[in-house]
Protein backbone atom coordinates (compact mmCIF):
# COMPACT_ATOMS: atom_id res chain seq x y z
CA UNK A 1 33.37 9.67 43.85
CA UNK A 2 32.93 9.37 40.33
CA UNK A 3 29.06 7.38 39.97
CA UNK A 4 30.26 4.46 38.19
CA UNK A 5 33.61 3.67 38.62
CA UNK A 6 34.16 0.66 40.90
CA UNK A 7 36.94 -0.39 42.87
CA UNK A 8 38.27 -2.63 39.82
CA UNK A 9 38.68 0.63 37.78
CA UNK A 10 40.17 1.81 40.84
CA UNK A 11 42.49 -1.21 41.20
CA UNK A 12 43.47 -1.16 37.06
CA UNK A 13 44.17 2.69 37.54
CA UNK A 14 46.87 1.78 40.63
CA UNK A 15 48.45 -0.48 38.61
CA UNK A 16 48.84 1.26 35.50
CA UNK A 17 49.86 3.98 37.43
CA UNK A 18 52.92 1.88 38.78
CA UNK A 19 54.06 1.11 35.69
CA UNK A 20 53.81 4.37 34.90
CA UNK A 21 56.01 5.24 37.71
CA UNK A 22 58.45 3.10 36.42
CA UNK A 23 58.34 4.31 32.92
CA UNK A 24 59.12 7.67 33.82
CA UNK A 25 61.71 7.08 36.04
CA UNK A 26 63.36 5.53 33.39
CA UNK A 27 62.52 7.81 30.71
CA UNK A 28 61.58 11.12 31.91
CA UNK A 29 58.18 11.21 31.15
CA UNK A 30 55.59 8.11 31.01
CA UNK A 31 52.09 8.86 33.36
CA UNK A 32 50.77 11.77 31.30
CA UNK A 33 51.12 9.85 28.34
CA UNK A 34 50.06 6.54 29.78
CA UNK A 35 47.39 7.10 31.80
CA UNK A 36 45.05 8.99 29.40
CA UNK A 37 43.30 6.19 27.50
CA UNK A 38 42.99 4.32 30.82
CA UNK A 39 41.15 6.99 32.49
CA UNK A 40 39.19 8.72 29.61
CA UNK A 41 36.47 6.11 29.20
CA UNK A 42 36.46 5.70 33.32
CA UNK A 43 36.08 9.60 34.22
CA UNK A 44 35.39 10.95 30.99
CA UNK A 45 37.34 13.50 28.92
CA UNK A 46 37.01 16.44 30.96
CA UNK A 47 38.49 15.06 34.04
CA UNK A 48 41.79 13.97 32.57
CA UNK A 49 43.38 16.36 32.54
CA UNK A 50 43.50 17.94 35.95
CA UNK A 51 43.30 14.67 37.63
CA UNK A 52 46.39 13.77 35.80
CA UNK A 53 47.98 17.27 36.76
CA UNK A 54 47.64 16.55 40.57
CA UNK A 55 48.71 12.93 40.20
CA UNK A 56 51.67 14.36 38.44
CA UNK A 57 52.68 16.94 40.93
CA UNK A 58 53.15 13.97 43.50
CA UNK A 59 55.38 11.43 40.66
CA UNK A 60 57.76 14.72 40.32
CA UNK A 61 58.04 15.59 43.24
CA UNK A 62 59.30 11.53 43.88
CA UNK A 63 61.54 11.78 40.41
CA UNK A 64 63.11 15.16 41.83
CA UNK A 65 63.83 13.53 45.10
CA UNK A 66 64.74 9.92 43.62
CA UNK A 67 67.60 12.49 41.31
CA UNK A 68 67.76 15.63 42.78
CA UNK A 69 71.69 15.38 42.56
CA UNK A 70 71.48 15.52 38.96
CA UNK A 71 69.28 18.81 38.76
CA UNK A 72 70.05 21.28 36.56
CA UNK A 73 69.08 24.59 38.60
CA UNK A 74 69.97 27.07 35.52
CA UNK A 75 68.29 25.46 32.36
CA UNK A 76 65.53 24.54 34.44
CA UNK A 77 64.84 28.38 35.96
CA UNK A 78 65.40 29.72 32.24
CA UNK A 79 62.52 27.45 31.22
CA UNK A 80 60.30 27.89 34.00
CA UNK A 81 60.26 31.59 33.68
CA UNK A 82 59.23 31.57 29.40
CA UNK A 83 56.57 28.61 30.36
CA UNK A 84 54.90 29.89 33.73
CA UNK A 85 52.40 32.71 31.36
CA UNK A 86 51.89 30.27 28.59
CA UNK A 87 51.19 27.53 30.65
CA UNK A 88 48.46 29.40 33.00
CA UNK A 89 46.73 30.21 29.20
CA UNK A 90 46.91 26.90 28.25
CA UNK A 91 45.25 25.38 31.15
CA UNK A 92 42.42 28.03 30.57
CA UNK A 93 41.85 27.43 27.47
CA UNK A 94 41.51 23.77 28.54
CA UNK A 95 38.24 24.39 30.59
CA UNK A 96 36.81 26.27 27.70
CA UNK A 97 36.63 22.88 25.53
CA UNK A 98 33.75 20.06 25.53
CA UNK A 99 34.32 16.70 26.07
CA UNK A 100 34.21 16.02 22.83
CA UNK A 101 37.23 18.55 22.02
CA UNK A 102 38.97 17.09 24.75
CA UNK A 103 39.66 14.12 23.29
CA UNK A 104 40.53 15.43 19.94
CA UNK A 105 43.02 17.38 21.21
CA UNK A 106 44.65 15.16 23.88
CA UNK A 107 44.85 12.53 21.03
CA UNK A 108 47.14 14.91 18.61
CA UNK A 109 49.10 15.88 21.10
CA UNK A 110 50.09 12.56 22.41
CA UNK A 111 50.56 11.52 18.36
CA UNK A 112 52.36 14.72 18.05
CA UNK A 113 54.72 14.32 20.83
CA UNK A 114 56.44 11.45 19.04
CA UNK A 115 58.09 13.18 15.82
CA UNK A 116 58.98 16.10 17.51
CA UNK A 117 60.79 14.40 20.45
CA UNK A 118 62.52 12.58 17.75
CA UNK A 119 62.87 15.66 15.90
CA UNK A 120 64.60 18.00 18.38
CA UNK A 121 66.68 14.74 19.47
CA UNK A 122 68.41 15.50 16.39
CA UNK A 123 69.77 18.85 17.89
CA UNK A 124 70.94 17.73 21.07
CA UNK A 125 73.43 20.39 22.38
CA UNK A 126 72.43 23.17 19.89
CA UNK A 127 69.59 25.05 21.87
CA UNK A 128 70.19 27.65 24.10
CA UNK A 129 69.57 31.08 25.30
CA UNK A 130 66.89 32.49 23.86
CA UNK A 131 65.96 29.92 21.98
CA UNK A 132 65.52 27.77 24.71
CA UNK A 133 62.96 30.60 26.31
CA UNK A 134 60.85 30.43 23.10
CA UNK A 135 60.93 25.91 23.42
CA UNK A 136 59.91 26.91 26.59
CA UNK A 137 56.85 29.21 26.37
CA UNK A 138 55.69 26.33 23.53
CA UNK A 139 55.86 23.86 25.85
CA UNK A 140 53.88 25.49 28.71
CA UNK A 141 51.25 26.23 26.33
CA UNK A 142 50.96 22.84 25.52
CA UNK A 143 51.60 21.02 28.93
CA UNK A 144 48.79 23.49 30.67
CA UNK A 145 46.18 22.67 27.99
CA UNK A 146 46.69 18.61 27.75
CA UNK A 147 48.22 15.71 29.30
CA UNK A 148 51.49 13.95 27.81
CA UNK A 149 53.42 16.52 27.34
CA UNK A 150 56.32 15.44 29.31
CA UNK A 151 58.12 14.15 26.30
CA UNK A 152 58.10 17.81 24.56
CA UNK A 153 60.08 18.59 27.95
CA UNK A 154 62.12 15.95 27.92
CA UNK A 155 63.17 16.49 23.68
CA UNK A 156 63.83 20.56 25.15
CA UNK A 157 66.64 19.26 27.86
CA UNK A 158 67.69 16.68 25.45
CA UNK A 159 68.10 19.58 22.76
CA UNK A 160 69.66 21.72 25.43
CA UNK A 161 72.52 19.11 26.07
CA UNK A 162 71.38 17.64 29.18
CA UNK A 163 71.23 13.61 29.97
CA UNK A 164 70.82 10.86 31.80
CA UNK A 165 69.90 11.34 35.48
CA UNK A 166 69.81 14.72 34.70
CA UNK A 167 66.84 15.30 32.20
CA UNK A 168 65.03 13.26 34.89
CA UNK A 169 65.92 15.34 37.85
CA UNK A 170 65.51 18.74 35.90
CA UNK A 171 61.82 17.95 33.84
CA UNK A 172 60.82 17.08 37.26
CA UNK A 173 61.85 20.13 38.82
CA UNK A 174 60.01 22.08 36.14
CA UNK A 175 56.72 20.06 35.98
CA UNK A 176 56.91 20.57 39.72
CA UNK A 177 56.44 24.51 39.42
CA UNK A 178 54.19 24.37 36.17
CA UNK A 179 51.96 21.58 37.77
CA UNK A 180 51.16 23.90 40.50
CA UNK A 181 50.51 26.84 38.50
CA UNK A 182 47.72 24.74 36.14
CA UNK A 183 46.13 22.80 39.21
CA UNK A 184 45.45 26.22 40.61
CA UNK A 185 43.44 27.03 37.56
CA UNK A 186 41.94 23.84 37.22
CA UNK A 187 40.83 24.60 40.87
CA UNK A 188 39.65 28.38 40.04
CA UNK A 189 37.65 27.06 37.29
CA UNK A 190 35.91 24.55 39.13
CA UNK A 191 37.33 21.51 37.41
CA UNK A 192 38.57 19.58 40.44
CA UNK A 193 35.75 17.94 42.54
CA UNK A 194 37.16 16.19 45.56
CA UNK A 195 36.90 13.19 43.30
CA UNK A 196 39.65 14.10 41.25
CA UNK A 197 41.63 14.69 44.09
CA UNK A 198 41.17 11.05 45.41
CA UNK A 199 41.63 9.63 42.09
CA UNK A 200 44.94 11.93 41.27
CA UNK A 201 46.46 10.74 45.01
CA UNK A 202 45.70 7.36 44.63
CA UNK A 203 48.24 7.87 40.93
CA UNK A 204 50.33 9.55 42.58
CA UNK A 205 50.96 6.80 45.54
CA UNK A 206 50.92 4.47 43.70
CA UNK A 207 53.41 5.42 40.99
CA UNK A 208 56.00 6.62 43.71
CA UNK A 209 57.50 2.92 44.17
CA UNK A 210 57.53 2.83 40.49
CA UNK A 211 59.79 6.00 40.30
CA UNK A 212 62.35 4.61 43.02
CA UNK A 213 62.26 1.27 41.64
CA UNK A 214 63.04 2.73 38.21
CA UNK A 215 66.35 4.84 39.77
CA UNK A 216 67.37 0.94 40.41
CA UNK A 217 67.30 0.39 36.66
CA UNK A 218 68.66 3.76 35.01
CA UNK A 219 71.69 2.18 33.58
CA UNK A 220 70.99 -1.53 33.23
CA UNK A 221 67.98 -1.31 30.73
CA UNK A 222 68.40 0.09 27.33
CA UNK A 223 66.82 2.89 26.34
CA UNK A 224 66.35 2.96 23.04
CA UNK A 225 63.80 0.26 23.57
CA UNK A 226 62.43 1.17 26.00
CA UNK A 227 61.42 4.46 23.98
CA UNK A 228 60.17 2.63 21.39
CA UNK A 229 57.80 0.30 22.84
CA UNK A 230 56.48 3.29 25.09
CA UNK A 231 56.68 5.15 21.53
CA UNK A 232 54.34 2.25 20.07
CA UNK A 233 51.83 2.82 23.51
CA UNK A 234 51.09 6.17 22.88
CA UNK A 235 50.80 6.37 19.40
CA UNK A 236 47.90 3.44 19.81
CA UNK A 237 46.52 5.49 22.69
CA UNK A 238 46.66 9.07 20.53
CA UNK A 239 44.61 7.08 17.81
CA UNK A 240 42.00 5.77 20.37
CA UNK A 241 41.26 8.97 21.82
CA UNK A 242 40.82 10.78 18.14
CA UNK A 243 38.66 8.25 16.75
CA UNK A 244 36.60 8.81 19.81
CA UNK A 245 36.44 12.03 19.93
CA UNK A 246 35.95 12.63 16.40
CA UNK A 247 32.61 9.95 16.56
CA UNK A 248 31.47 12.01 19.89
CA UNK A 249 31.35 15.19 17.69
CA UNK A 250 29.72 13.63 14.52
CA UNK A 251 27.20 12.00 16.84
């Protein structure tokens, strides 16, 4: 196990990790960009990300089942097939950085992540073809290099025309496949103890009744605020993690 995390952390980590769950059943994406600044100052920069990849494999794999109806089979094999490359180079960059770095660049991403969400929102229905492929090989460069990423994805389907149920069902699908492909690296590089592993199950169960609970409330909460309170929760996050990072690298 990690040497000082106790069974509180252990216990605060579950619990986030429901609501989690919940959030991005509701939403589409919600653990990668929730559970960072919990689990940076418990495990330290480094491990985030892959623990978060493994823990995420398990949540899509219970949003894909919760909505599999709703998948999208084309859009989401279009996407998977531009990301897969950039996605594997991505995640090895990520084991070239320090801890330090880490938390830099987690931070802008998850600050990033807001605007342009918003931003391709505003072309909902307008991308296809191949410039869906090129959204695509963006995204996997960012999604194998940090966590959070999920609402890049989710702006893409959005952009692409999808909704509802069926963003859900499809960025699942495709996290699904791209998860894989960067825990393998994470795994070649030597950046998965067996203490990530524990830690990225014990996500993972625990934000599975999250997910199902959340296919409950699709279509009874409303969405817009939901977005931007979670909006408002990862922008505070993304600041916490720079300001960190940046003192850990003047230090």
């Amino acid at each position: 196990m990690f040497g000082d995390v106790s069974l509180w952390h252990y216990a605060l980590v579950a619990a986030v990790a429901f609501v989690a769950g919940v959030a991005g059943g509701v939403t589409g994406y919600g653990p990668g960009l929730l559970m960072p600044p919990i689990l940076l100052p418990i495990i330290g920069a480094e491990a985030v990300v892959p623990v978060i990849a493994v823990s995420s494999m398990l949540s899509n794999t219970s949003r894909l089942i919760a909505f599999r109806r709703a998948f999208d089979p084309r859009r989401a094999a279009l996407l998977v097939a531009s990301s897969l490359p950039t996605a594997a180079l991505g995640a090895y960059g990520y084991t070239r950085l320090s801890g330090a770095g880490v938390s830099v660049v987690i931070g802008m991403v998850l600050m990033l992540a807001i605007p342009t969400r918003h931003g391709l929102a505003r072309v909902k229905g307008h991308l296809a073809g191949s410039g869906l492929a090129v959204a695509g090989a963006g995204f996997g460069l960012l999604m194998g290099g940090t966590a959070g990423t999920g609402v890049v994805l989710l702006s893409i389907l959005l952009a692409a025309g999808l909704n509802g149920a069926a963003v859900i069902a499809t960025d699942a699908g495709i996290s699904l496949v791209l998860g894989a492909v960067k825990v393998g690296v994470f795994q070649a590089a030597g950046t998965l103890p067996l203490a990530s592993w524990v830690l990225a199950v014990l996500i993972g169960v625990a934000a599975t009744p999250g997910v199902f609970l959340a296919k409950r409330l699709v279509g009874t909460l409303s969405e817009g605020a939901h977005l931007r309170v979670l909006d408002g929760v990862v922008i505070l996050g993304g600041l916490a993690l720079i300001v960190q990072g940046v003192r850990a690298l003047m230090a």
